[in-house]
Protein backbone atom coordinates (compact mmCIF):
# COMPACT_ATOMS: atom_id res chain seq x y z
CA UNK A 1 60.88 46.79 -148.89
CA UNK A 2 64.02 45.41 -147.13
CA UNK A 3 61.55 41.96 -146.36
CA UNK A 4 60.29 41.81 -149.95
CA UNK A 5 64.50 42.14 -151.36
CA UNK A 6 65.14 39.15 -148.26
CA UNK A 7 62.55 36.63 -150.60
CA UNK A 8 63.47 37.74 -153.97
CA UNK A 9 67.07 36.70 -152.96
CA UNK A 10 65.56 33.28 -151.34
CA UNK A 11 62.96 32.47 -153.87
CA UNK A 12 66.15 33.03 -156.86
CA UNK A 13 68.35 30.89 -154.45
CA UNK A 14 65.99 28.03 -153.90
CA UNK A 15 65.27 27.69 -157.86
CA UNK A 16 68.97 28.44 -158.80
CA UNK A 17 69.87 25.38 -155.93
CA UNK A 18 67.50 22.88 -157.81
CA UNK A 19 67.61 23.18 -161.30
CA UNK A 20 69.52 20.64 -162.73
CA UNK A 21 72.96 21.92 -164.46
CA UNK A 22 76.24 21.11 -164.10
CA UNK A 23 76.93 22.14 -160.59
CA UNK A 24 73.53 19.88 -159.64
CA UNK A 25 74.65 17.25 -161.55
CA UNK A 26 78.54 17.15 -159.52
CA UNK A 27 76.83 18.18 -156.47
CA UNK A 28 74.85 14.89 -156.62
CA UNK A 29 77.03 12.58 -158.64
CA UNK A 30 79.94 13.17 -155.93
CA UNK A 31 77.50 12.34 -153.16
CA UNK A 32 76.28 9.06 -154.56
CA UNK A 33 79.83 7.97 -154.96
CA UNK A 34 81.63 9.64 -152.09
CA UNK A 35 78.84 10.32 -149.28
CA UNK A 36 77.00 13.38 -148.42
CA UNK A 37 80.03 15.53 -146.80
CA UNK A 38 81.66 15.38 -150.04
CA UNK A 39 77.98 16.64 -151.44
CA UNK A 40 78.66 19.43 -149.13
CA UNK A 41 81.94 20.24 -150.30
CA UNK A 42 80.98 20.92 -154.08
CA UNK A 43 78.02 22.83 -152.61
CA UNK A 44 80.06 25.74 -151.32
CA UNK A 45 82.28 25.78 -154.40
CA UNK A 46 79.87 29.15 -155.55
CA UNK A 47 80.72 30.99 -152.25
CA UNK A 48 84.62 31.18 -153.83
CA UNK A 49 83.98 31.15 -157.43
CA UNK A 50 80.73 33.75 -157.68
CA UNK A 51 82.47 36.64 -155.55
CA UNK A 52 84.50 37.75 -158.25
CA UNK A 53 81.43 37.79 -160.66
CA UNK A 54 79.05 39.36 -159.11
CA UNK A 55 81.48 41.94 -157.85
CA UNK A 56 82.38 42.44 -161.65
CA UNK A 57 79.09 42.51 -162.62
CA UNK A 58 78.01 45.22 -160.37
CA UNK A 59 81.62 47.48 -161.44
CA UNK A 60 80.39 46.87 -165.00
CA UNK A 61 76.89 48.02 -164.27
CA UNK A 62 77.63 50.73 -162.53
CA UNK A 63 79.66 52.61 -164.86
CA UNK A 64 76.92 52.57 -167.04
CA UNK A 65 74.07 53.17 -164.63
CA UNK A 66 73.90 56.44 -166.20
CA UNK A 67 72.39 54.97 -170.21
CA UNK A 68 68.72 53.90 -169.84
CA UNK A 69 69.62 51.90 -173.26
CA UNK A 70 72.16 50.04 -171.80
CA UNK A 71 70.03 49.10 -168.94
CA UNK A 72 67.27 48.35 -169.95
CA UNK A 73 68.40 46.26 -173.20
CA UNK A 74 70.68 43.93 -169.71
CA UNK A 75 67.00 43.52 -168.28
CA UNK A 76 65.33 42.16 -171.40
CA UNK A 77 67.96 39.96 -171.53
CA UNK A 78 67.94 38.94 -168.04
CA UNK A 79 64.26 38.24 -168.40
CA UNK A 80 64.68 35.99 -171.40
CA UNK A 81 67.58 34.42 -169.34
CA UNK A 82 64.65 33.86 -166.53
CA UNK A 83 62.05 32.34 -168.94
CA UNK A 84 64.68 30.03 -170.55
CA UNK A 85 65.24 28.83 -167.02
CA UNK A 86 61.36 28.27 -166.48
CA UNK A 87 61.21 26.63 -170.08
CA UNK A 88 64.15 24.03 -169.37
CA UNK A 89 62.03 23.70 -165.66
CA UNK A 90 58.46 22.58 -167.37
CA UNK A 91 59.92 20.36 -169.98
CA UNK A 92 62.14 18.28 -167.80
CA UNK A 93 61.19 14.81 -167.59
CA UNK A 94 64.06 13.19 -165.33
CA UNK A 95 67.21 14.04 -164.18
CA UNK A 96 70.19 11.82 -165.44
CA UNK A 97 73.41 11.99 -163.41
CA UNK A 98 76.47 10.32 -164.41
CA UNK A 99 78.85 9.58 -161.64
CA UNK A 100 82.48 11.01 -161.19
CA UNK A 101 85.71 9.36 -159.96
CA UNK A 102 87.13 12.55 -159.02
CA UNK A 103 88.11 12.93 -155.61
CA UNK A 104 88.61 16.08 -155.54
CA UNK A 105 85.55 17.42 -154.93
CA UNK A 106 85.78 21.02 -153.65
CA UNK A 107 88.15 21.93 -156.85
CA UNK A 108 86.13 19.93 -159.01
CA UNK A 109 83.33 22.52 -157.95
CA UNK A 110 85.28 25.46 -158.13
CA UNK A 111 86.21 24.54 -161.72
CA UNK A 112 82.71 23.33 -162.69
CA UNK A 113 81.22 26.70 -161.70
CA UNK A 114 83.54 28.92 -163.16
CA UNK A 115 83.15 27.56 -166.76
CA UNK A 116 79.48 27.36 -166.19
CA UNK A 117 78.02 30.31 -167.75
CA UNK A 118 74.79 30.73 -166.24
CA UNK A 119 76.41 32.32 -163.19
CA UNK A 120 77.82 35.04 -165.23
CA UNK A 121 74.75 35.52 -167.17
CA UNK A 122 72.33 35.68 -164.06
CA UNK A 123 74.94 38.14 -162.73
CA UNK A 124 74.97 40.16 -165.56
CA UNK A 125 71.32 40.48 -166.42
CA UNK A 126 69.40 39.73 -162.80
CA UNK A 127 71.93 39.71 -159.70
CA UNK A 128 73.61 43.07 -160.30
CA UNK A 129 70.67 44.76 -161.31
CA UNK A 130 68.65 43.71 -158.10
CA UNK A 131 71.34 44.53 -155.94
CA UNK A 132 72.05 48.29 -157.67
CA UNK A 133 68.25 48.77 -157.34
CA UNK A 134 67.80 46.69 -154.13
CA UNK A 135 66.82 48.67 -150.97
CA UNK A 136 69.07 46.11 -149.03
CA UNK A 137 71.53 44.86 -151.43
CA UNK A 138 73.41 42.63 -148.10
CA UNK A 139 70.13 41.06 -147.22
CA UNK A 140 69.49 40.16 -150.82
CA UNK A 141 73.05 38.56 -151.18
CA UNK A 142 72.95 36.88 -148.04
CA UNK A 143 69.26 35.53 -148.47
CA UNK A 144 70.30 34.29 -151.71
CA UNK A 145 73.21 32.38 -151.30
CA UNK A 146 72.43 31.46 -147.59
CA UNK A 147 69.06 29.68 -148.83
CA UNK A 148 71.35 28.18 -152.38
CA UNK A 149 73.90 26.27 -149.83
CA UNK A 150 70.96 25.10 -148.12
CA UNK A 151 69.26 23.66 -150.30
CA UNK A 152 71.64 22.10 -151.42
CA UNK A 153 72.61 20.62 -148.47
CA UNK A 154 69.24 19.33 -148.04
CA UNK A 155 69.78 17.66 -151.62
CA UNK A 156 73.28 15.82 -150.69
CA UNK A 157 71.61 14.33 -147.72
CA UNK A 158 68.33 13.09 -149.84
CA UNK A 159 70.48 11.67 -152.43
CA UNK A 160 72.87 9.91 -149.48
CA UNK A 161 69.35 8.36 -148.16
CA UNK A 162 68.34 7.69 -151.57
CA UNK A 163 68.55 8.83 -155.35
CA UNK A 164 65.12 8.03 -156.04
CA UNK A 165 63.87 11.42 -154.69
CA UNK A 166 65.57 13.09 -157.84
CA UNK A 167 63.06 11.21 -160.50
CA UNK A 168 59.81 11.25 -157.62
CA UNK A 169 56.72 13.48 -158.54
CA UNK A 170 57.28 15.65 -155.81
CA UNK A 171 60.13 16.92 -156.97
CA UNK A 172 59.52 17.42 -160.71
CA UNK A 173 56.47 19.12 -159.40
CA UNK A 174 58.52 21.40 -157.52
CA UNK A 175 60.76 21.91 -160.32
CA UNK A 176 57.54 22.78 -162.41
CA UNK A 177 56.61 25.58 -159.35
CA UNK A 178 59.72 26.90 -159.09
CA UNK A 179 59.49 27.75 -163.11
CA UNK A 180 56.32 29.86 -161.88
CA UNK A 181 58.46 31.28 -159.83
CA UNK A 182 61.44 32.18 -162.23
CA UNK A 183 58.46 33.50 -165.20
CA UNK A 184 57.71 36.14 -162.12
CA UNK A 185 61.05 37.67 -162.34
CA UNK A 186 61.17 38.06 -165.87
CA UNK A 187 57.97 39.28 -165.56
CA UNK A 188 59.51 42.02 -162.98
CA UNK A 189 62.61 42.42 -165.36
CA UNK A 190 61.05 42.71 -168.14
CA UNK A 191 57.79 44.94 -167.11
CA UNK A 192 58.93 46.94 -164.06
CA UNK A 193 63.06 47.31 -165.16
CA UNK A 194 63.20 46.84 -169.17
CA UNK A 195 60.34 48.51 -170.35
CA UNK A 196 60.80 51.52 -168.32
CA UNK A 197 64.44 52.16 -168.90
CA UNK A 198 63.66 51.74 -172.60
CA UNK A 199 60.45 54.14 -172.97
């Protein structure tokens, strides 16, 4: 059970690392104008910003662990969350990146992620959830964001070699997979979490 938690949280942090939004776009916009170690400083900008959310989230959830409702009305909405992910992930066609002249990188991140709201939404409605339910909650958290900072590490260094691997096949397929991949959790949220808190 512990295993299957481990590649939840790496399978989420893979898909969450690629999907264009605004922390993609600075990750990669900084890199093309300031190299890749700059890349890597907007890539750990979630490590200080998400603590605080997904330690409120799972407070919030908590104290209301006891209504079924409540809970399962957060995992229909998580799994609509997921499948408006996977939507935005099939009908992407390129990625456009406008570059920044903003030097400072790792507060540029920090700033950029806290007034993004998918982070507070995927706490919210998927993160907290999965780790309250989770028969290793550490393994999920550490899977997920060990496998998000890689990944996008391995994106500042493509983009530093060369920006055409963000508009290549390969990678909008991959984009496409990983879609699959985020319909399967709102297929667990919705089937396996939702529905039977609500029946």
């Amino acid at each position: 059970m512990a295993f299957a938690e481990i590649i939840s949280g790496a399978a989420l942090g893979l898909s969450a690392a690629v999907i264009p939004g605004p922390l993609f776009a600075l990750i990669v916009s900084e890199t093309l104008r300031h190299g890749r170690n700059t890349g890597f400083k907007v890539s750990i900008a979630p490590l200080l910003t998400d603590a605080p959310i997904m330690l409120l989230s799972i407070f919030l959830l908590s104290r209301i662990a006891s209504s079924s409702m409540i809970l399962g009305l957060i995992s229909v909405f998580g799994a609509l969350f997921m499948i408006y992910l996977a939507y935005k992930n099939f009908t992407i066609k390129k990625v456009k990146i406008e570059r920044s002249g903003n030097k400072n990188s790792l507060l540029k991140g920090i700033i950029t992620n806290f007034l993004n709201p998918n982070p507070y939404i995927f706490w919210m409605t998927v993160g907290a959830p999965l780790v309250l339910y989770s028969a290793s909650p550490l393994g999920f958290v550490l899977s997920l964001y060990s496998v998000f900072i890689l990944a996008n590490f391995a994106i500042c260094i493509a983009v530093s070699k060369t920006k055409l691997v963000l508009n290549s096949r390969m990678y909008l397929y991959a984009i496409k997979l990983l879609g699959v991949v985020l319909l399967y959790f709102a297929y667990i949220l919705l089937f396996s979490k939702g529905f039977q808190f609500l029946s």
